[in-house]
PDB file of N, CA and C in Angstrom:
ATOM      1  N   UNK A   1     228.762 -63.016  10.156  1.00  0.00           N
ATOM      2  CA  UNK A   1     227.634 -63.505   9.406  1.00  0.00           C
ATOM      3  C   UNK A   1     228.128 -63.978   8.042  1.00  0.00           C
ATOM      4  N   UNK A   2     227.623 -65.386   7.478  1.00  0.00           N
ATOM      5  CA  UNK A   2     227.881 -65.756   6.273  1.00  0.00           C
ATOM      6  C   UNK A   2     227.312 -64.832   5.087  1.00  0.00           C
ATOM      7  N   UNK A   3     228.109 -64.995   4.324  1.00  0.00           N
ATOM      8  CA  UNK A   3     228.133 -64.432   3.382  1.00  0.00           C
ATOM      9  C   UNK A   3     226.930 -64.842   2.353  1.00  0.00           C
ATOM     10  N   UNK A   4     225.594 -64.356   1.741  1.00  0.00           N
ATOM     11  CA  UNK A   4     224.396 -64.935   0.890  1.00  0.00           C
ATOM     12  C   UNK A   4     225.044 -65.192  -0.686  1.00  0.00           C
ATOM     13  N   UNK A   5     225.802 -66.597  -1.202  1.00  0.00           N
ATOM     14  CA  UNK A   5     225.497 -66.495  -2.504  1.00  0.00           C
ATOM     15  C   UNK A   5     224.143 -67.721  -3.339  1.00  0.00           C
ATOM     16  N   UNK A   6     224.005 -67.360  -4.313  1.00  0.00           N
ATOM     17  CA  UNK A   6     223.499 -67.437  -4.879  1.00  0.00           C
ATOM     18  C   UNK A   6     223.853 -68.888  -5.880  1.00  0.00           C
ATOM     19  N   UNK A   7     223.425 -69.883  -5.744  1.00  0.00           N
ATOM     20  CA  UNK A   7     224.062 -70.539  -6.711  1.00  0.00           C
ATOM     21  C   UNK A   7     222.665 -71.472  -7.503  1.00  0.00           C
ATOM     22  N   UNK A   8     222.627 -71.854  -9.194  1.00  0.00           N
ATOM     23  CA  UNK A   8     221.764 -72.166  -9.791  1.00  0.00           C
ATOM     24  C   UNK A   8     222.397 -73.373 -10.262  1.00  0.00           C
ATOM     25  N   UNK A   9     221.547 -74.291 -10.216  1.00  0.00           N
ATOM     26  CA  UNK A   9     221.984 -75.310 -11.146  1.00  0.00           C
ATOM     27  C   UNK A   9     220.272 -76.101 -11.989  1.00  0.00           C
ATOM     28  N   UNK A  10     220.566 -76.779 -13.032  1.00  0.00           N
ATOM     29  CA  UNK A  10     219.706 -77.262 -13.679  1.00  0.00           C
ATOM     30  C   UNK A  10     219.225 -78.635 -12.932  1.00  0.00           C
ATOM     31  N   UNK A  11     217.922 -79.379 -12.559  1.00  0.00           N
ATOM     32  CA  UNK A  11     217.622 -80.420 -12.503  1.00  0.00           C
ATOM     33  C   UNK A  11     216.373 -81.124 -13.343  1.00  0.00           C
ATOM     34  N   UNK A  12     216.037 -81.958 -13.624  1.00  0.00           N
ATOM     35  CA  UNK A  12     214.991 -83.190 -14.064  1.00  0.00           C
ATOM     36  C   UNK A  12     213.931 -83.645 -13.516  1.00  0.00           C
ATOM     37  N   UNK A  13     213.181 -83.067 -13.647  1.00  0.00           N
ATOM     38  CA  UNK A  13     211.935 -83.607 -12.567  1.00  0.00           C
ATOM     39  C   UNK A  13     212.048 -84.786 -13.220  1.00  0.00           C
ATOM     40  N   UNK A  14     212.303 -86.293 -12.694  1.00  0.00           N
ATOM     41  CA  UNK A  14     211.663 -87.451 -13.073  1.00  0.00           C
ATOM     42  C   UNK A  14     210.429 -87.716 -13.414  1.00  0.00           C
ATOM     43  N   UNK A  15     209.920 -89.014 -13.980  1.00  0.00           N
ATOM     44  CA  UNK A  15     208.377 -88.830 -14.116  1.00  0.00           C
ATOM     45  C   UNK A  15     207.805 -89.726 -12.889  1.00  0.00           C
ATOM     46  N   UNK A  16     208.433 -89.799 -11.860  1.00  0.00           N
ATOM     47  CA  UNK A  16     208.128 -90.155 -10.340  1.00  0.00           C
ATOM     48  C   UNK A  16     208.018 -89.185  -9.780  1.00  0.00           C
ATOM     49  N   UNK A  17     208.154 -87.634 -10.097  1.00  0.00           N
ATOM     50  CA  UNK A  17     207.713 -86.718  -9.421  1.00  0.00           C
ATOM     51  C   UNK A  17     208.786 -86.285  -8.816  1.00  0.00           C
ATOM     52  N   UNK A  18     210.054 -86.577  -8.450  1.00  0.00           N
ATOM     53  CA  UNK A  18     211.374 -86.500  -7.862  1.00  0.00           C
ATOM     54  C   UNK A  18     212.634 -85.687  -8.294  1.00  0.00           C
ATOM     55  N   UNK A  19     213.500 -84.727  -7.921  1.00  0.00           N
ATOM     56  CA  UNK A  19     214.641 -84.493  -8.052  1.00  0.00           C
ATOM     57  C   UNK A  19     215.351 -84.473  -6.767  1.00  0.00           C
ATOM     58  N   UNK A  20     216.890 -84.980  -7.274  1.00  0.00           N
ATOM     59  CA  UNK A  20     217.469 -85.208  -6.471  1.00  0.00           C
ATOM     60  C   UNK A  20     218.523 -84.301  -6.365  1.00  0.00           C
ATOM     61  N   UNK A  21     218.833 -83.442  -5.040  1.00  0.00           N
ATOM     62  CA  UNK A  21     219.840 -82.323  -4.553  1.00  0.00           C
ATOM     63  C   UNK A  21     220.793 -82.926  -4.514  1.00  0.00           C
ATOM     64  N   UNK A  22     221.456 -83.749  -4.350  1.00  0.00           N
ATOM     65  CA  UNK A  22     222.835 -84.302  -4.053  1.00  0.00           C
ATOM     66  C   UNK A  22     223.126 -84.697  -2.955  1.00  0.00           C
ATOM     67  N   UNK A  23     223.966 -86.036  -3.039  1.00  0.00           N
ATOM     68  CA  UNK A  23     224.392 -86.936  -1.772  1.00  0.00           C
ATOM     69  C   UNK A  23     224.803 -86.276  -0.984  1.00  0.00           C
ATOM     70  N   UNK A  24     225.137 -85.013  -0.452  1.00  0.00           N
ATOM     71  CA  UNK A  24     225.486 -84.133   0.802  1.00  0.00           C
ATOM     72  C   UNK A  24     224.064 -83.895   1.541  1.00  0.00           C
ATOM     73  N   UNK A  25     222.910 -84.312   0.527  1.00  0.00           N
ATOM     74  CA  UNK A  25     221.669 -83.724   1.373  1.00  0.00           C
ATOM     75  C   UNK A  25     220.888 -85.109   1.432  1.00  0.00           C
ATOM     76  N   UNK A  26     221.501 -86.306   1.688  1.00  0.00           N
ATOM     77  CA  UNK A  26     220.670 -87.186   1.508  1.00  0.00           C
ATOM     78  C   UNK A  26     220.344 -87.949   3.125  1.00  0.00           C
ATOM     79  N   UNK A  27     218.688 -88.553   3.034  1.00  0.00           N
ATOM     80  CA  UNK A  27     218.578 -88.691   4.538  1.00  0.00           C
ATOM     81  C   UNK A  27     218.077 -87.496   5.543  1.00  0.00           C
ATOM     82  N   UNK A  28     218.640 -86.067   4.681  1.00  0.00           N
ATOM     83  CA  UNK A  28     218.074 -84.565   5.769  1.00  0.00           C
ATOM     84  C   UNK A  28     216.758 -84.536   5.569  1.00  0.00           C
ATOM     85  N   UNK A  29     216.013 -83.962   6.341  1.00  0.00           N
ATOM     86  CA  UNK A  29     214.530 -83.705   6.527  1.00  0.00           C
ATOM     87  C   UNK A  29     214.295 -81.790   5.783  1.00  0.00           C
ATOM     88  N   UNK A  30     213.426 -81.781   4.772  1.00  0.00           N
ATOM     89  CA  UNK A  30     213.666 -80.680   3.965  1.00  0.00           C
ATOM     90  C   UNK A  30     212.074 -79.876   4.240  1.00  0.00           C
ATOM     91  N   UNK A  31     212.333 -78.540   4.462  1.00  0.00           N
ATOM     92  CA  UNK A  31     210.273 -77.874   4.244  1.00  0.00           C
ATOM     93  C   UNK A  31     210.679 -77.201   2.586  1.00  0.00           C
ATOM     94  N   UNK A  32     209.538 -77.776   2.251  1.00  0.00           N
ATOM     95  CA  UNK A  32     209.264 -77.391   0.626  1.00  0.00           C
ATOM     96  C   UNK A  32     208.215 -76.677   0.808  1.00  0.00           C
ATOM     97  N   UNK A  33     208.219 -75.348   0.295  1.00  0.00           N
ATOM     98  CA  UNK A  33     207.208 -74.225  -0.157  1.00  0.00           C
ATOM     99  C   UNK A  33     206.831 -73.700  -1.321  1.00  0.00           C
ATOM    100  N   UNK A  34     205.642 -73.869  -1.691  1.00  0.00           N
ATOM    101  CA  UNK A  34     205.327 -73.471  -2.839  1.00  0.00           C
ATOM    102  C   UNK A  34     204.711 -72.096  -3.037  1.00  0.00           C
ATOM    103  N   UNK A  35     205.894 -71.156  -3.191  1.00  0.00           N
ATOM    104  CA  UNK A  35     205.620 -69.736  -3.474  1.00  0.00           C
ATOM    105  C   UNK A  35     204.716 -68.829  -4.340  1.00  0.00           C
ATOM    106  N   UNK A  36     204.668 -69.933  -4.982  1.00  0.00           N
ATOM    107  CA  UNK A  36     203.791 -69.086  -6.067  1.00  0.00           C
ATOM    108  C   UNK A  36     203.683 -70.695  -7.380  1.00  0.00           C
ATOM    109  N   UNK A  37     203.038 -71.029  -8.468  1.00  0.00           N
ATOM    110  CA  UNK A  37     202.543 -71.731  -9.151  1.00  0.00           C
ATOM    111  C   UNK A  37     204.100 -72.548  -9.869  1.00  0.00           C
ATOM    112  N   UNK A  38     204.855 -73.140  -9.606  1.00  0.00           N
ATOM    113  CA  UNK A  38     206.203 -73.230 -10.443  1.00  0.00           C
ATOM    114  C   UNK A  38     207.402 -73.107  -9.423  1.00  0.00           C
ATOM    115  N   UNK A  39     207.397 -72.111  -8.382  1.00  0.00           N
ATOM    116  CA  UNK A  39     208.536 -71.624  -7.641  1.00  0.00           C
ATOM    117  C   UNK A  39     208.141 -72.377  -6.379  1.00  0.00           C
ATOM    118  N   UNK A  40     209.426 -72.823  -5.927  1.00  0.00           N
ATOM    119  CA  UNK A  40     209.488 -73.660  -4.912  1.00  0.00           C
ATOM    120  C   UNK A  40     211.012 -73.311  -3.782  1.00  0.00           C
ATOM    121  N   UNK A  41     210.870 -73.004  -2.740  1.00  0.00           N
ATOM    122  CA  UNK A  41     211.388 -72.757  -1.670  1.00  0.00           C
ATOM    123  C   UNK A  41     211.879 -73.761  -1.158  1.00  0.00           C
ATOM    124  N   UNK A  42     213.089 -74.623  -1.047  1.00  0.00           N
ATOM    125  CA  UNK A  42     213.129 -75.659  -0.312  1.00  0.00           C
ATOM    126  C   UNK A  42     214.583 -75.192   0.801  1.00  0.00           C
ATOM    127  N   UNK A  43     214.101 -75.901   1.893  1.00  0.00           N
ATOM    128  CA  UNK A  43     215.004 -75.142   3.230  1.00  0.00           C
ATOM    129  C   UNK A  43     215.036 -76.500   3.861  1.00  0.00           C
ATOM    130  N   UNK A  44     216.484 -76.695   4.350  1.00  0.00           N
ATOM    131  CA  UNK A  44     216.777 -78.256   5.440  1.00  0.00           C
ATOM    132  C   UNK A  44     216.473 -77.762   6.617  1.00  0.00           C
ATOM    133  N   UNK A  45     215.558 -78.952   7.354  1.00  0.00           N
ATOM    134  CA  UNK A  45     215.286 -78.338   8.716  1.00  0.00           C
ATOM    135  C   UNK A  45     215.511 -79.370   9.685  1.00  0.00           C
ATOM    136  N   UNK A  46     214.980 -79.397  10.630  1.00  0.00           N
ATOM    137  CA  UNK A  46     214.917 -79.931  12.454  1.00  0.00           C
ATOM    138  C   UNK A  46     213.707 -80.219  12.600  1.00  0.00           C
ATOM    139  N   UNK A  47     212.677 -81.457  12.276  1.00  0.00           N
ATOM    140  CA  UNK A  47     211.594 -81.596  12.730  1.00  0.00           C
ATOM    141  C   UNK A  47     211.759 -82.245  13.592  1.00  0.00           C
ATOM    142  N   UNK A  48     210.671 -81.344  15.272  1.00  0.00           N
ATOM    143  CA  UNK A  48     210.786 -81.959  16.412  1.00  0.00           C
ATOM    144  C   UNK A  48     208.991 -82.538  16.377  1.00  0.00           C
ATOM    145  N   UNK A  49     209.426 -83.832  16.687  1.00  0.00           N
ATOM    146  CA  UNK A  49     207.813 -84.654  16.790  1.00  0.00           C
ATOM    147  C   UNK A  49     207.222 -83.685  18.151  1.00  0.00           C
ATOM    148  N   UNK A  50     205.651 -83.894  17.771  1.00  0.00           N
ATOM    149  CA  UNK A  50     204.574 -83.379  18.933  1.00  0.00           C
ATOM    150  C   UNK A  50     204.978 -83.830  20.242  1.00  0.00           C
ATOM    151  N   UNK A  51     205.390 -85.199  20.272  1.00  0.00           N
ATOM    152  CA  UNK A  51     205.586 -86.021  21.624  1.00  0.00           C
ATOM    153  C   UNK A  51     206.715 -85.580  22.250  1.00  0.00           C
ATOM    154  N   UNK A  52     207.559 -84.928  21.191  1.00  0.00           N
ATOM    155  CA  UNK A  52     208.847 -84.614  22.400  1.00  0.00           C
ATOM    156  C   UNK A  52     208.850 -83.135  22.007  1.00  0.00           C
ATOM    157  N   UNK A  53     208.656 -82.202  22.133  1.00  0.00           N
ATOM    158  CA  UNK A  53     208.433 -80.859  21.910  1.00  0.00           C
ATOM    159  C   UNK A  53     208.634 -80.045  23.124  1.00  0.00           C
ATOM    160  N   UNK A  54     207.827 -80.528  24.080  1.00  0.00           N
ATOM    161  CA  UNK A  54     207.979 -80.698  25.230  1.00  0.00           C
ATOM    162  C   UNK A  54     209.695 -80.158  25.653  1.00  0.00           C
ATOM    163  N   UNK A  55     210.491 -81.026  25.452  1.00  0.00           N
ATOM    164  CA  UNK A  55     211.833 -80.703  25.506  1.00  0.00           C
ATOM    165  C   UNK A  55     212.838 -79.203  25.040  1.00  0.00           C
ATOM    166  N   UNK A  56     211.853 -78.547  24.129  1.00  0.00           N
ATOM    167  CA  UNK A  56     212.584 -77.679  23.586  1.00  0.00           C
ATOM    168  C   UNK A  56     212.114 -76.411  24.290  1.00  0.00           C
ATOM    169  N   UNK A  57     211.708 -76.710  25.347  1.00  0.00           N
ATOM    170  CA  UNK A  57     210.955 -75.301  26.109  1.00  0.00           C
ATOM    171  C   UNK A  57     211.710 -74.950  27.115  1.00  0.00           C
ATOM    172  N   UNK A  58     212.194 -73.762  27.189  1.00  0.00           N
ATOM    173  CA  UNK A  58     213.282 -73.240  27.755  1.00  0.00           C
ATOM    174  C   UNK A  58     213.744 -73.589  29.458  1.00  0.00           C
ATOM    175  N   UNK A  59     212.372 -73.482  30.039  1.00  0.00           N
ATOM    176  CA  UNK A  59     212.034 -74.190  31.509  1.00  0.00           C
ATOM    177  C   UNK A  59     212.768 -75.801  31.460  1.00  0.00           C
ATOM    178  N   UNK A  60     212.321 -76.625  30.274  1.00  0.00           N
ATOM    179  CA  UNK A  60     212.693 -77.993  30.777  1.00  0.00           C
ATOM    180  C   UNK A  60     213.846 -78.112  30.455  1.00  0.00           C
ATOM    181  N   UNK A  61     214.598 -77.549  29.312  1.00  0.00           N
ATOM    182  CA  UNK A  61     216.098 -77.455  29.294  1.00  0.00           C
ATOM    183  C   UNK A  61     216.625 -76.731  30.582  1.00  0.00           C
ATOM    184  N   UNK A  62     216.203 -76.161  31.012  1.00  0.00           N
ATOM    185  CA  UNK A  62     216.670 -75.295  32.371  1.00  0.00           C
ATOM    186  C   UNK A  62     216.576 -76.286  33.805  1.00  0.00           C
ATOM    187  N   UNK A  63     215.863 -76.952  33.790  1.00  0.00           N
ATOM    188  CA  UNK A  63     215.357 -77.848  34.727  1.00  0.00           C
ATOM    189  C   UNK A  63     216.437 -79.604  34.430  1.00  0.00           C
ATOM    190  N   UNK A  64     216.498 -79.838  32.511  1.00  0.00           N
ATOM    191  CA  UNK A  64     217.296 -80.755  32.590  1.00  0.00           C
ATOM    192  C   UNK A  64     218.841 -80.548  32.971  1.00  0.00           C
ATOM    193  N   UNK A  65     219.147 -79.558  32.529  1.00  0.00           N
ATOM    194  CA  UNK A  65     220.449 -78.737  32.855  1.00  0.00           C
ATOM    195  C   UNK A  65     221.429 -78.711  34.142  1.00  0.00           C
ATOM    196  N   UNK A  66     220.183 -78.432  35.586  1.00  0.00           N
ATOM    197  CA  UNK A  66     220.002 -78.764  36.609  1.00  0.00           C
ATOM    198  C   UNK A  66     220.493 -80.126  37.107  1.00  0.00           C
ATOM    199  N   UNK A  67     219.537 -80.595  36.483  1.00  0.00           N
ATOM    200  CA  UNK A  67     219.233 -82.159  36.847  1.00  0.00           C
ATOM    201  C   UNK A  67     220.631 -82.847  36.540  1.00  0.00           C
ATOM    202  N   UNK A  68     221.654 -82.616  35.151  1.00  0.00           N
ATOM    203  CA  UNK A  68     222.632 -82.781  35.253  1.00  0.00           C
ATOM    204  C   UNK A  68     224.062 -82.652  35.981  1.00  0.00           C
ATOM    205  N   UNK A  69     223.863 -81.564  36.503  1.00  0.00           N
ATOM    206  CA  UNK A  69     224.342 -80.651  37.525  1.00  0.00           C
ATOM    207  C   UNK A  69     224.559 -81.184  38.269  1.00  0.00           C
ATOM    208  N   UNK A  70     223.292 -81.608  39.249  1.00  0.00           N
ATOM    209  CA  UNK A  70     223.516 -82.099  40.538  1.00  0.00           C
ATOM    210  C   UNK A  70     224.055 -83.530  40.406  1.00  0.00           C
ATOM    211  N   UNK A  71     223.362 -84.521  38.863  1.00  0.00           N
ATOM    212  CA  UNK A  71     223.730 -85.756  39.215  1.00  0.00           C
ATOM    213  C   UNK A  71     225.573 -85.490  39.391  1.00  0.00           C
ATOM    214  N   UNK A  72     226.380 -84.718  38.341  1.00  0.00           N
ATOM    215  CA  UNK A  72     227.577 -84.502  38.560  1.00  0.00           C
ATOM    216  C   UNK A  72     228.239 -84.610  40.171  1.00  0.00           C
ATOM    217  N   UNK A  73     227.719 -83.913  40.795  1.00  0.00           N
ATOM    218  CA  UNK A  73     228.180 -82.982  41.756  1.00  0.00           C
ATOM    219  C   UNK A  73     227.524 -84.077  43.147  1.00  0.00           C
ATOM    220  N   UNK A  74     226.685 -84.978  42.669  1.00  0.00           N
ATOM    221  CA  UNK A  74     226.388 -86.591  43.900  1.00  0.00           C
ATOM    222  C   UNK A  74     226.334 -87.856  43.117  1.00  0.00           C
ATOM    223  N   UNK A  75     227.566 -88.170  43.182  1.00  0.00           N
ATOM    224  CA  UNK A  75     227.709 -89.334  42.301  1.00  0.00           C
ATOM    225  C   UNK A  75     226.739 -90.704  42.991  1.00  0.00           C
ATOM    226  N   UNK A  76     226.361 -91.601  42.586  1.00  0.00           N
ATOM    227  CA  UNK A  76     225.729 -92.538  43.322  1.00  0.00           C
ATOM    228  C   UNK A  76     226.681 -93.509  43.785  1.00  0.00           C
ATOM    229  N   UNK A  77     226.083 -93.732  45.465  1.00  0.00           N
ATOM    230  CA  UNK A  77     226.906 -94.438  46.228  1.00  0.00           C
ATOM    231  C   UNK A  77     226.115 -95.692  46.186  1.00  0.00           C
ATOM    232  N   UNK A  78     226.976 -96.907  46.989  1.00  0.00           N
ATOM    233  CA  UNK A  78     226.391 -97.870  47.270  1.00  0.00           C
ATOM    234  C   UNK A  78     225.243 -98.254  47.714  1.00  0.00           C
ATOM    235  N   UNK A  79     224.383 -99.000  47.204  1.00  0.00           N
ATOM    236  CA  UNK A  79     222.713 -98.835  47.193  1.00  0.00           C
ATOM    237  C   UNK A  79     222.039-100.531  47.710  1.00  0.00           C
ATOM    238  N   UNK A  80     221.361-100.582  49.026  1.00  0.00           N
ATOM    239  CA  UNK A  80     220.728-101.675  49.076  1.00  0.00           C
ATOM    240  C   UNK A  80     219.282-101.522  48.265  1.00  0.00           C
ATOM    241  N   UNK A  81     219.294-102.184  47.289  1.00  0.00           N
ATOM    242  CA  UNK A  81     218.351-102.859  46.816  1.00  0.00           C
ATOM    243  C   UNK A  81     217.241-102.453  47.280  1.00  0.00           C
ATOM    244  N   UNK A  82     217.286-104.173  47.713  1.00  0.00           N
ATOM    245  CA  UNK A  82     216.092-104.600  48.826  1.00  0.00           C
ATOM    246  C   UNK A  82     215.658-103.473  49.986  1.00  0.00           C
ATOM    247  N   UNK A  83     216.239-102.922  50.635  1.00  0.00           N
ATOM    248  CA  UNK A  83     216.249-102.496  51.516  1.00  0.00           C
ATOM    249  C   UNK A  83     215.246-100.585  50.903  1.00  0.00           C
ATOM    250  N   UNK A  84     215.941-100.289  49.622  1.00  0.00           N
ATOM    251  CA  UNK A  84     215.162 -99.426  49.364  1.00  0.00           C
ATOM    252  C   UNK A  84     214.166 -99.423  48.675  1.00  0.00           C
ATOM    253  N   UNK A  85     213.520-100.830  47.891  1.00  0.00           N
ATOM    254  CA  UNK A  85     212.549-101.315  47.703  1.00  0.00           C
ATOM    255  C   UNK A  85     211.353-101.209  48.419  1.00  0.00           C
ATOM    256  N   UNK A  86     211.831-101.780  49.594  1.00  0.00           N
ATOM    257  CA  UNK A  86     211.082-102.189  51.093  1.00  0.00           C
ATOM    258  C   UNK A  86     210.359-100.771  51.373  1.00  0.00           C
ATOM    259  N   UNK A  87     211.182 -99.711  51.087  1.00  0.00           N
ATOM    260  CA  UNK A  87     211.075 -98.255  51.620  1.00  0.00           C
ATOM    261  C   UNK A  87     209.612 -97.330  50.822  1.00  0.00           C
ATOM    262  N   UNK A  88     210.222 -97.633  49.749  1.00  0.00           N
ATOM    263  CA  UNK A  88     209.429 -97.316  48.472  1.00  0.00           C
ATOM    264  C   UNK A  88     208.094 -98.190  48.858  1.00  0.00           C
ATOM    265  N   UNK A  89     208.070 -99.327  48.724  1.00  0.00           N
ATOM    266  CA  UNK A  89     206.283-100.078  48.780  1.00  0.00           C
ATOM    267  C   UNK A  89     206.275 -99.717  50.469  1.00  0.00           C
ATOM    268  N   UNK A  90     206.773 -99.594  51.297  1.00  0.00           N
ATOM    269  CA  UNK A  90     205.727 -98.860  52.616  1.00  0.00           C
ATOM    270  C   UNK A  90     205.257 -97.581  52.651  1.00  0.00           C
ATOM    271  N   UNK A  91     205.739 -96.882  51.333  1.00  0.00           N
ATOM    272  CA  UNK A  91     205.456 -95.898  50.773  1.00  0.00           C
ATOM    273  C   UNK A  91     203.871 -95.461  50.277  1.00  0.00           C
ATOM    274  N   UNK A  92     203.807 -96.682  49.977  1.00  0.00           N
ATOM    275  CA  UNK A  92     202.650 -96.393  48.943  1.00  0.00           C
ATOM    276  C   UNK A  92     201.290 -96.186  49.735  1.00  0.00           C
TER     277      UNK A  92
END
């Protein structure tokens, strides 16, 4: 386990409302918390959109996982087209 230090430095609130952490954090997606009236919590995170969320659920990683698996393990062979086209719409 890493080790917790502590480190302070001074910044500028601009009068755009802005300070800037430094070009190592630039572009990251940050949750800002406001702890109390003045104190502010800021933590880099992983925002996963609503639409794909979906993905992070243990079943569909388990299921994509799979799915990789097998494509490994049956590589795709030579494929008529037409012929499985044909198959598919008498399908329907």
């Amino acid at each position: 386990m890493a080790a917790i230090t502590n480190q302070f430095s001074v910044k500028v609130i601009g009068a755009n409302g802005q300070i800037s952490l430094g070009k190592q954090y630039a572009g990251r997606q940050v949750l800002v918390e406001e702890q109390e009236p003045g104190v502010w919590l800021v933590r880099t995170a992983s925002i996963i959109p609503d639409n794909e969320s979906w993905l992070n659920h243990p079943k569909t990683a388990a299921d994509l996982q799979n799915a990789l698996s097998w494509s490994l393990a049956n590589p795709p062979g030579d494929v008529n087209v037409d012929a499985l086209l044909r198959t598919l719409h008498d399908q329907d």
